[in-house]
Protein backbone atom coordinates (compact mmCIF):
# COMPACT_ATOMS: atom_id res chain seq x y z
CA UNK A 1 -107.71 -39.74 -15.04
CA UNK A 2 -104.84 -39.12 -17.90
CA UNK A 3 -101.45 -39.02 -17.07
CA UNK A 4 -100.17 -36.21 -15.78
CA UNK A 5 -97.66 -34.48 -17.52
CA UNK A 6 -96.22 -31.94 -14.85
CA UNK A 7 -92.89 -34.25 -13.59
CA UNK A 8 -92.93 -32.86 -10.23
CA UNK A 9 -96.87 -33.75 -9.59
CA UNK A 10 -95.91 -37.32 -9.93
CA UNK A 11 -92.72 -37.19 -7.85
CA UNK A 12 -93.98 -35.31 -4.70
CA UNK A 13 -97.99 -36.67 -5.07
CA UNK A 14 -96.55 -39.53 -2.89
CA UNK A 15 -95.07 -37.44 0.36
CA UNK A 16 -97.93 -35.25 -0.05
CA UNK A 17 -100.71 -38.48 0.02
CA UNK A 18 -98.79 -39.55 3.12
CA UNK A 19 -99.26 -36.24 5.03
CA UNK A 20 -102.74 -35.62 4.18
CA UNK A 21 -103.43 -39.57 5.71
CA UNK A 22 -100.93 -38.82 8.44
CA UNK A 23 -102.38 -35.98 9.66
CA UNK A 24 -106.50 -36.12 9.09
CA UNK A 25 -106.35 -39.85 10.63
CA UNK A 26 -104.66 -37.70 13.94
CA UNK A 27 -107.06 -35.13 14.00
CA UNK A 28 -109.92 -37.31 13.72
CA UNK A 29 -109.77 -37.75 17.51
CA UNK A 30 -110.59 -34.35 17.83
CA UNK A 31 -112.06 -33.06 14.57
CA UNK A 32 -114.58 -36.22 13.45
CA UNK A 33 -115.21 -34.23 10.35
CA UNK A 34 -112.47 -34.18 8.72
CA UNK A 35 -112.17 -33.95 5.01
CA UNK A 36 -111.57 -37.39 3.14
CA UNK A 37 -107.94 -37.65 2.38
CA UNK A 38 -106.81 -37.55 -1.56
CA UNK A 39 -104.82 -40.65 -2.83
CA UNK A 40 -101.63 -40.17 -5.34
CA UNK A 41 -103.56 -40.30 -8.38
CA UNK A 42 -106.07 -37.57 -7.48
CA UNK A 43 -103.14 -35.31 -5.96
CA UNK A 44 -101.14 -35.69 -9.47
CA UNK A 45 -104.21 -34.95 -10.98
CA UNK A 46 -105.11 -31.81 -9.42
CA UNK A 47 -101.46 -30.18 -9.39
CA UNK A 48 -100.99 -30.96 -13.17
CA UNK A 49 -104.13 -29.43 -13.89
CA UNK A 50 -103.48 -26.78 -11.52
CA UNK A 51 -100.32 -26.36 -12.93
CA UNK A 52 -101.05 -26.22 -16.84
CA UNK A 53 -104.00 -24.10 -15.99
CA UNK A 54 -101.44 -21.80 -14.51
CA UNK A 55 -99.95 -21.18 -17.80
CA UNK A 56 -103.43 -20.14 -19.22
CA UNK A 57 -104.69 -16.98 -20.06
CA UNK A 58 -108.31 -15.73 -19.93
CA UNK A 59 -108.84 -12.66 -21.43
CA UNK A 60 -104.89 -11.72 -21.20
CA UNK A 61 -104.86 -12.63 -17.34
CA UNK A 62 -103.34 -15.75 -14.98
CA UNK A 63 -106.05 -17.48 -13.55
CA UNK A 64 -106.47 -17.54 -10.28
CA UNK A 65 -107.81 -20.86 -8.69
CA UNK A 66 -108.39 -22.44 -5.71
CA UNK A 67 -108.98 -26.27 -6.47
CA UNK A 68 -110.87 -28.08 -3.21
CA UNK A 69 -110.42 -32.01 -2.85
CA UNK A 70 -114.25 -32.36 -1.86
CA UNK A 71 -117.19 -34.34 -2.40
CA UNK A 72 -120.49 -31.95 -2.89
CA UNK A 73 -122.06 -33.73 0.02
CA UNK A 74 -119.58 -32.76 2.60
CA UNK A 75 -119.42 -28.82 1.30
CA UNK A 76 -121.89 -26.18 2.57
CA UNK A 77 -123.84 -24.44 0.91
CA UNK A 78 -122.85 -25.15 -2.52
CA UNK A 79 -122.94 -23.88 -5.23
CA UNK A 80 -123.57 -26.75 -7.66
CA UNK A 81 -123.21 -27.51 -11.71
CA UNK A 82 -125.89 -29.00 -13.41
CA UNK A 83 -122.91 -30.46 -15.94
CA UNK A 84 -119.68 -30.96 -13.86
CA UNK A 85 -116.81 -29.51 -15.95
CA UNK A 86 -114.03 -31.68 -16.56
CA UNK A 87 -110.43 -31.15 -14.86
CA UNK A 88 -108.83 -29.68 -18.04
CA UNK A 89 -106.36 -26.68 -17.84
CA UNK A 90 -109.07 -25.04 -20.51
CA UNK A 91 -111.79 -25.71 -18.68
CA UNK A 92 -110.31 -24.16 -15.16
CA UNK A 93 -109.08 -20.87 -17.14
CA UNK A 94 -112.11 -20.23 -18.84
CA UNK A 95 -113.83 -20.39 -15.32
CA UNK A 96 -110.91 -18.56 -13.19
CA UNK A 97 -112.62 -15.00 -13.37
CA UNK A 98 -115.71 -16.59 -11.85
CA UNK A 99 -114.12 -18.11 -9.05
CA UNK A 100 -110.50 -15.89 -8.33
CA UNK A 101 -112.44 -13.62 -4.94
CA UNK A 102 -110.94 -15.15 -1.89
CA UNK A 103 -112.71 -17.53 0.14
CA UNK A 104 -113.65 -19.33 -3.21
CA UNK A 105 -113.08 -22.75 -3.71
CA UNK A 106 -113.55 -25.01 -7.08
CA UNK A 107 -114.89 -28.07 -5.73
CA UNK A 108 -113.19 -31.12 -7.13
CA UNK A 109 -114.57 -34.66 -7.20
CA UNK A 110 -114.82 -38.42 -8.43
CA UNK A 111 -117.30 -38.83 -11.31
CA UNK A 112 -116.39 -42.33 -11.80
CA UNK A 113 -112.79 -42.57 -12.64
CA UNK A 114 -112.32 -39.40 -13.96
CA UNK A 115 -111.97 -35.73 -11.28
CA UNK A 116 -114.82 -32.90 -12.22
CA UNK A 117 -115.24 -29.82 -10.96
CA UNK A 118 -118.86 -29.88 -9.91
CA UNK A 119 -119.18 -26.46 -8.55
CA UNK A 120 -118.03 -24.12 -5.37
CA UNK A 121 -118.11 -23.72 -1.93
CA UNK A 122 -116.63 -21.05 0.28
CA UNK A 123 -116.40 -23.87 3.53
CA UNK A 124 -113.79 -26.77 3.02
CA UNK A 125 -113.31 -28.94 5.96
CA UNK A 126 -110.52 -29.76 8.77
CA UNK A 127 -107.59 -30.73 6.13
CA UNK A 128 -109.19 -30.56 3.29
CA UNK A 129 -106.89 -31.04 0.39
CA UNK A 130 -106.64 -27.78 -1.15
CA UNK A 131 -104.10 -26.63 -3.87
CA UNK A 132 -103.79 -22.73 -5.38
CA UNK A 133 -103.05 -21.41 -8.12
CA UNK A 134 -100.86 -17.76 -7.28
CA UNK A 135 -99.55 -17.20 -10.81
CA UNK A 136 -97.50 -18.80 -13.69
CA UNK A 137 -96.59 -22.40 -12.46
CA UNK A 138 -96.38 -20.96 -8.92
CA UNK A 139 -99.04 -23.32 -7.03
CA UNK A 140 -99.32 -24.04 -3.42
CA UNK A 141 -101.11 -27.24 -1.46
CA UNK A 142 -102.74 -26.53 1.77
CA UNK A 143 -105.18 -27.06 4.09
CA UNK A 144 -107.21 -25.83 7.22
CA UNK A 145 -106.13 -27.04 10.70
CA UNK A 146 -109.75 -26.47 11.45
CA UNK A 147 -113.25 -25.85 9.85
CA UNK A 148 -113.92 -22.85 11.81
CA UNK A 149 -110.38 -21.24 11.56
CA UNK A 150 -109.66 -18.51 8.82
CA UNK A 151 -106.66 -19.71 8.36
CA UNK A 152 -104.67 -21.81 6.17
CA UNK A 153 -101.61 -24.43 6.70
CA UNK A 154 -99.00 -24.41 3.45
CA UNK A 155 -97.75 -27.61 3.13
CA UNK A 156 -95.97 -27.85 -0.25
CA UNK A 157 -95.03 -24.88 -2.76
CA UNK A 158 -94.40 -25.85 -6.52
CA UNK A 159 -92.74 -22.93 -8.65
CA UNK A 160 -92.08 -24.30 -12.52
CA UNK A 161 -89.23 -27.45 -11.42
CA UNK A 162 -88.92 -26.02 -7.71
CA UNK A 163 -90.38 -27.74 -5.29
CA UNK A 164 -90.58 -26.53 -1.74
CA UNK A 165 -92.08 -29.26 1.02
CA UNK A 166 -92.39 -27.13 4.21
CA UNK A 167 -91.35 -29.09 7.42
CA UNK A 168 -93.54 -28.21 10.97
CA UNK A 169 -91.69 -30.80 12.77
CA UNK A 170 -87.75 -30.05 13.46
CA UNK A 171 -86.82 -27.30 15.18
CA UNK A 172 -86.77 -24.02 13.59
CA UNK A 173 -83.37 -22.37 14.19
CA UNK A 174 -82.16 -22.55 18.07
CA UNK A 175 -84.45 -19.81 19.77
CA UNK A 176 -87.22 -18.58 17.09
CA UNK A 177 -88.93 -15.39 17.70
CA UNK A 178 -92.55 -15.33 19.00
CA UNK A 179 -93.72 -14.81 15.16
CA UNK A 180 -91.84 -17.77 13.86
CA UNK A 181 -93.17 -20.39 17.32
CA UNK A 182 -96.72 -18.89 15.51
CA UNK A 183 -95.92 -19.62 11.93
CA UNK A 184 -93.97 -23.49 12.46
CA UNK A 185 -96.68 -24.69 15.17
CA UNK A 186 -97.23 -28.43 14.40
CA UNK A 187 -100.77 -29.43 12.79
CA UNK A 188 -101.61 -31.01 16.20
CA UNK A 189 -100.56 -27.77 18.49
CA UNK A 190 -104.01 -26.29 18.33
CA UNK A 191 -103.54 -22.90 17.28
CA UNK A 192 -106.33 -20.32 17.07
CA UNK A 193 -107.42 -17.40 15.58
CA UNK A 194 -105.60 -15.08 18.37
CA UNK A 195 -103.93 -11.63 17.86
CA UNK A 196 -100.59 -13.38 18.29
CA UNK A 197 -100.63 -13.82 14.27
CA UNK A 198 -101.25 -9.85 14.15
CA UNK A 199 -97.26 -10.05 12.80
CA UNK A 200 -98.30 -12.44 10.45
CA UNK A 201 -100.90 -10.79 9.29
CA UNK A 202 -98.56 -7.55 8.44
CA UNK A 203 -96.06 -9.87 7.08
CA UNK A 204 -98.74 -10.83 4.04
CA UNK A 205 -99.61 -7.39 3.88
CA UNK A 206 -96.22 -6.29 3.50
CA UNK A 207 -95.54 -8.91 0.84
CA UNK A 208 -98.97 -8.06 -0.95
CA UNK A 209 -97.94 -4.69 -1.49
CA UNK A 210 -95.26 -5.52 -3.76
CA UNK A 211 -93.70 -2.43 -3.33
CA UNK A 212 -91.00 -4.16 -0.37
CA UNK A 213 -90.45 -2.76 2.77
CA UNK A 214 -89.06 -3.20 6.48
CA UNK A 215 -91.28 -3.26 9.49
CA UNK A 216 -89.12 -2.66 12.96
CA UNK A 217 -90.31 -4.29 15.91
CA UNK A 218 -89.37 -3.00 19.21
CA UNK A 219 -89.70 -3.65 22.78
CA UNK A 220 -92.07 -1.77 24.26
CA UNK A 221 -91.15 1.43 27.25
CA UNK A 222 -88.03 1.39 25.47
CA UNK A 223 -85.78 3.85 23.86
CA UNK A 224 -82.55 2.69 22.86
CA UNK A 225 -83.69 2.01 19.51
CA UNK A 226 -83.11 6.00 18.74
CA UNK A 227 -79.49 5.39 18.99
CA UNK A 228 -79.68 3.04 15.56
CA UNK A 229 -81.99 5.69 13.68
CA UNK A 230 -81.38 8.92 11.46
CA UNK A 231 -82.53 12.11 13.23
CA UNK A 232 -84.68 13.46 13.17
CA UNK A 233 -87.09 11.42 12.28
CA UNK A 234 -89.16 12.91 9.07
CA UNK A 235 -92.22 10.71 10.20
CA UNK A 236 -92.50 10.53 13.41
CA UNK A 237 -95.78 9.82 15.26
CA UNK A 238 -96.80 11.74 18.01
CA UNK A 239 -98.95 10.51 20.15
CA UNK A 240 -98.02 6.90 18.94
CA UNK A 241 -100.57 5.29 17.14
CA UNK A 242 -102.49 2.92 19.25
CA UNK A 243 -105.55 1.76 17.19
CA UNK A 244 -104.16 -1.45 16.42
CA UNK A 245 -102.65 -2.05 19.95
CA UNK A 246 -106.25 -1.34 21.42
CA UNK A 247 -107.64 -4.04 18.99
CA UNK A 248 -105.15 -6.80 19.78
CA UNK A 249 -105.97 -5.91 23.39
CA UNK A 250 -110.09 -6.61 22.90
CA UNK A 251 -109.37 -10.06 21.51
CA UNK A 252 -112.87 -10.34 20.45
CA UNK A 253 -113.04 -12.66 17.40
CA UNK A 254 -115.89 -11.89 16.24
CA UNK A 255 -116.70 -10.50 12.58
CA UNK A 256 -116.47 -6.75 13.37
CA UNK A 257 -113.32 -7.45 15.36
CA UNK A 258 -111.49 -9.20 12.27
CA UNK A 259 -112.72 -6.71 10.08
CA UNK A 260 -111.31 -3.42 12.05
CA UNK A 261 -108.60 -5.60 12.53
CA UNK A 262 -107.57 -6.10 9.03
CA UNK A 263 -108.70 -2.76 7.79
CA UNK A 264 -105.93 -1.52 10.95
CA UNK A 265 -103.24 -3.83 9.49
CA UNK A 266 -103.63 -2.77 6.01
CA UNK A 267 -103.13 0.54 6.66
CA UNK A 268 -99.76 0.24 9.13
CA UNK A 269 -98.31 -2.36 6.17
CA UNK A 270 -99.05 0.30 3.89
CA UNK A 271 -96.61 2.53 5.40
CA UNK A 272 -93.79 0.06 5.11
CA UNK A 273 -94.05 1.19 1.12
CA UNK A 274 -92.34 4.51 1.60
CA UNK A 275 -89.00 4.67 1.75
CA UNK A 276 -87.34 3.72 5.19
CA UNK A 277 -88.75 1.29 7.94
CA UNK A 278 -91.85 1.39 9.73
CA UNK A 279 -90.89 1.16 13.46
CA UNK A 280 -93.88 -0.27 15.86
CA UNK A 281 -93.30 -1.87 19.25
CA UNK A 282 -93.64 -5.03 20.44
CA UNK A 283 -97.55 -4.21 21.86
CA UNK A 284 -98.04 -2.53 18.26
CA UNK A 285 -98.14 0.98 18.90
CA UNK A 286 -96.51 2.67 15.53
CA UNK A 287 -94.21 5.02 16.65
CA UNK A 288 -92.97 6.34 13.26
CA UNK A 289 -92.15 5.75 9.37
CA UNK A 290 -89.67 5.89 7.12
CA UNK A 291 -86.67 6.05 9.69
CA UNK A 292 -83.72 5.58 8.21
CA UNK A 293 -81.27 2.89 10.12
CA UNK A 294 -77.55 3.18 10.68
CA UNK A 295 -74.93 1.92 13.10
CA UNK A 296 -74.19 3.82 15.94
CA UNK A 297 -70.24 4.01 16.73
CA UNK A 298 -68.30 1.65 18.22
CA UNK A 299 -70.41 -1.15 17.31
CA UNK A 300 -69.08 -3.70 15.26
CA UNK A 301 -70.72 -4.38 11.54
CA UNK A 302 -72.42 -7.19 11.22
CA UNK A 303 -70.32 -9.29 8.56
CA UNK A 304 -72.52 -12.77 8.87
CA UNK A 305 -76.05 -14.22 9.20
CA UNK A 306 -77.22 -17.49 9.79
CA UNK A 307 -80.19 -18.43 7.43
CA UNK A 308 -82.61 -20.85 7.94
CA UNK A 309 -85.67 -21.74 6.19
CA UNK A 310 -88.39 -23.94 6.99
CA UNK A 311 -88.30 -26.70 4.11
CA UNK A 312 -87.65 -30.00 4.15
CA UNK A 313 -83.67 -30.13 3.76
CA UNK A 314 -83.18 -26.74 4.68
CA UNK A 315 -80.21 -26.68 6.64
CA UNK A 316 -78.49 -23.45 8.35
CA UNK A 317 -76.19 -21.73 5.67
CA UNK A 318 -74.37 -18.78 6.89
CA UNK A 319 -73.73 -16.09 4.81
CA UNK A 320 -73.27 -12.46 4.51
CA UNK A 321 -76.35 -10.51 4.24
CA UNK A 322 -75.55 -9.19 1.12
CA UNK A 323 -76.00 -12.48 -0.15
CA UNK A 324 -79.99 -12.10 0.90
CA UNK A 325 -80.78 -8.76 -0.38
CA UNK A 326 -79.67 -4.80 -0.55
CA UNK A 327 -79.87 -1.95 1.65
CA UNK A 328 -82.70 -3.17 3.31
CA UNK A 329 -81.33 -6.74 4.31
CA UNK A 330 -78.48 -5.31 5.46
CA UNK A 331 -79.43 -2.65 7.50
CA UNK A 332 -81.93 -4.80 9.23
CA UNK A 333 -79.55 -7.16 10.13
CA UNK A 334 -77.33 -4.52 11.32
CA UNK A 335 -80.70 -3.17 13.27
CA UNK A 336 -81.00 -6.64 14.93
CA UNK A 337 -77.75 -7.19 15.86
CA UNK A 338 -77.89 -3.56 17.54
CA UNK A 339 -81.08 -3.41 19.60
CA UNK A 340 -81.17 -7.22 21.05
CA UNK A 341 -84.43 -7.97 21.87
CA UNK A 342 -86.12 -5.98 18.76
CA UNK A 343 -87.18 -8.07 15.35
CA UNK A 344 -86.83 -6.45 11.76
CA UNK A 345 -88.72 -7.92 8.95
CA UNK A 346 -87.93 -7.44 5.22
CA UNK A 347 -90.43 -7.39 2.07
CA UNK A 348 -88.56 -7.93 -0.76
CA UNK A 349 -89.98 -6.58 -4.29
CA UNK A 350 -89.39 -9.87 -5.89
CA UNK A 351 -91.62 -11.57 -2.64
CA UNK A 352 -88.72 -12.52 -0.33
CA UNK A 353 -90.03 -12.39 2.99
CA UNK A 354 -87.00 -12.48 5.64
CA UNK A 355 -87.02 -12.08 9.30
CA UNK A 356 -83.95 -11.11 11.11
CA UNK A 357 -83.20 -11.62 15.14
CA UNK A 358 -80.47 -11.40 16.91
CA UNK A 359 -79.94 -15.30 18.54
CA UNK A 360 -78.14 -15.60 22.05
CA UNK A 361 -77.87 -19.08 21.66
CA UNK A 362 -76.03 -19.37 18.57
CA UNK A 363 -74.43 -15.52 19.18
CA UNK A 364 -75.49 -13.97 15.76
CA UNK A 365 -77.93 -12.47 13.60
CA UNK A 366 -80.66 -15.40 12.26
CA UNK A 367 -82.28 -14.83 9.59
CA UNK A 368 -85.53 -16.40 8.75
CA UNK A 369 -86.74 -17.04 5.26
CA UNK A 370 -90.18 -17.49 5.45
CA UNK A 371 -91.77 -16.08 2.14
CA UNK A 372 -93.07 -20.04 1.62
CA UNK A 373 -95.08 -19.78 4.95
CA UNK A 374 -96.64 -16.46 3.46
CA UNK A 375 -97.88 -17.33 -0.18
């Protein structure tokens, strides 16, 4: 393998090595098949290549790659090259518009010394290195928690000389909302495909949109929320929209279910792109769109947050929420300080993803940066 020649590939392949070893050798009690854990050289080799084939365009566009850590053996279903291609940034951007769906993975693997990519595979296995390419020296490494889960685990975000290492294993502010207890769980915890991630799901819907947005989460049999919104209400729905509630409630997991489900989630993230908030409760019944916050009188304005994200070094700063966005950040911290109990997450147009609750504990507004949990 040549030297890489991305700087931060070479100073993070180390941690990274140690986590994938850290964590598959754990697992294997309970997962035998586990993927086969990359050492530092491979790992350096696959984010510099990942990274300079970032940089790349085919045809006028960013590739868009998903680079697997896996021996052909071990994938299923392959789909195999009779000549493996080797792990140039050329070589990956020529074959990005072949392989940029999702689900697709560009199988990556030991001919000799050197890595090739000898074809792809839409299964990777429990841990599986995997590292994507999202755009112009933005990559992210991740992995599955487990083969049959549709889910991913970020572990590490690189953007140009930034280098984000996301930490599972401190706590997470004092009292974390529901969403974040989701979003943090350890590698070990077990987590499933349940609708408890249907708030994670809107989340990278929200983000996807690109348009930004706030979604306003509310208890449910409630009303004092009204006292914090414009009226009337432009978009209000009546009867409240239950499709999505009625989903979470069937739990089925099966294909049909996670297809209604996401076709559901889609559309109720979509509203979050007109101007205002989207306000659903807490069993995810939309009750309106659009709404337009403000605080009610006599309460206090709420001057500082306390911002956490979940990185390795990320210690609570407090600021003023001006300091984390516009309008929106600010009136949805003023909307969680209000209406204790409720959650208000902000899309930002530049893909800021922040999460504000109220915290008893530490007796302020928290908010939660968590855009490098949703890339």
């Amino acid at each position: 393998m040549s030297e890489p020649l991305y700087p931060a590939a070479r100073t993070y392949a180390a941690r990274l090595a140690d986590h994938f070893v850290k964590h598959t050798a754990a697992a294997e009690l309970a997962i035998p098949a586990c993927a086969v854990p990359p050492d530092v050289r491979a790992i350096e080799a696959l984010v510099d290549a990942a990274f300079w084939a970032s940089l790349q365009r085919e045809e006028g566009v960013t590739p868009e790659i998903s680079l697997a850590f896996l021996p052909p053996a071990r994938a299923v279903q392959p789909l195999m090259l009779k000549t493996p291609l080797p792990l140039s940034p050329r070589a990956l951007a020529r074959l990005s518009p072949a392989v940029e769906r999702p689900g697709i993975h560009l199988g990556v693997w030991r001919d000799g010394r050197e890595l090739v990519a000898w074809g792809t595979t839409r299964a990777v296995p429990s841990f599986c290195f995997v590292v994507e390419v999202l755009g112009p020296g933005l990559l992210v490494v991740k992995h599955r928690i487990r083969e049959d889960s549709a889910k991913f685990r970020n572990v590490a975000v690189f953007e140009g000389d930034q280098v984000k290492v996301l930490s599972r294993d401190t706590a997470y502010g004092s009292d974390p909302p529901d969403l974040l207890r989701s979003l943090i769980a350890s590698e070990s915890s077990g987590v499933t495909d349940d609708p408890e991630d249907v708030l994670l799901r809107l989340a990278v819907s929200m983000r996807a949109h690109k348009r930004g947005g706030t979604l306003l989460v509310v208890p449910e049999g409630t009303e004092s929320w009204r006292e914090s919104i414009v009226h009337p209400i432009a978009y209000a729905v009546e009867p409240p929209f239950t499709e999505l509630a009625a989903l979470v409630r069937e739990k089925l997991q099966d294909g049909k279910w996670h297809g209604a489900i996401s076709r559901v989630v889609e559309a109720v993230a979509g509203l979050t792109a007109v101007d205002g908030a989207t306000l659903i409760t807490d069993s995810y019944e939309l009750l309106a769109f659009g709404v337009k916050i403000f605080r009610p009188d006599g309460r206090p304005r709420v001057e500082q947050v306390v911002v956490t994200e979940p990185v390795e070094g990320g210690d609570a700063v407090v600021m003023a929420p001006v300091q984390l966005g516009g309008t929106r950040h600010i009136s949805a911290a003023q909307f969680a300080q209000d209406q204790q109990g409720s959650v208000a997450l902000v899309a930002s147009v530049d893909g800021h993803f922040t999460i504000f609750v109220r915290s008893p504990r530490e007796g302020m507004v928290h908010a939660h940066r968590v855009e490098s949990l949703l890339l």
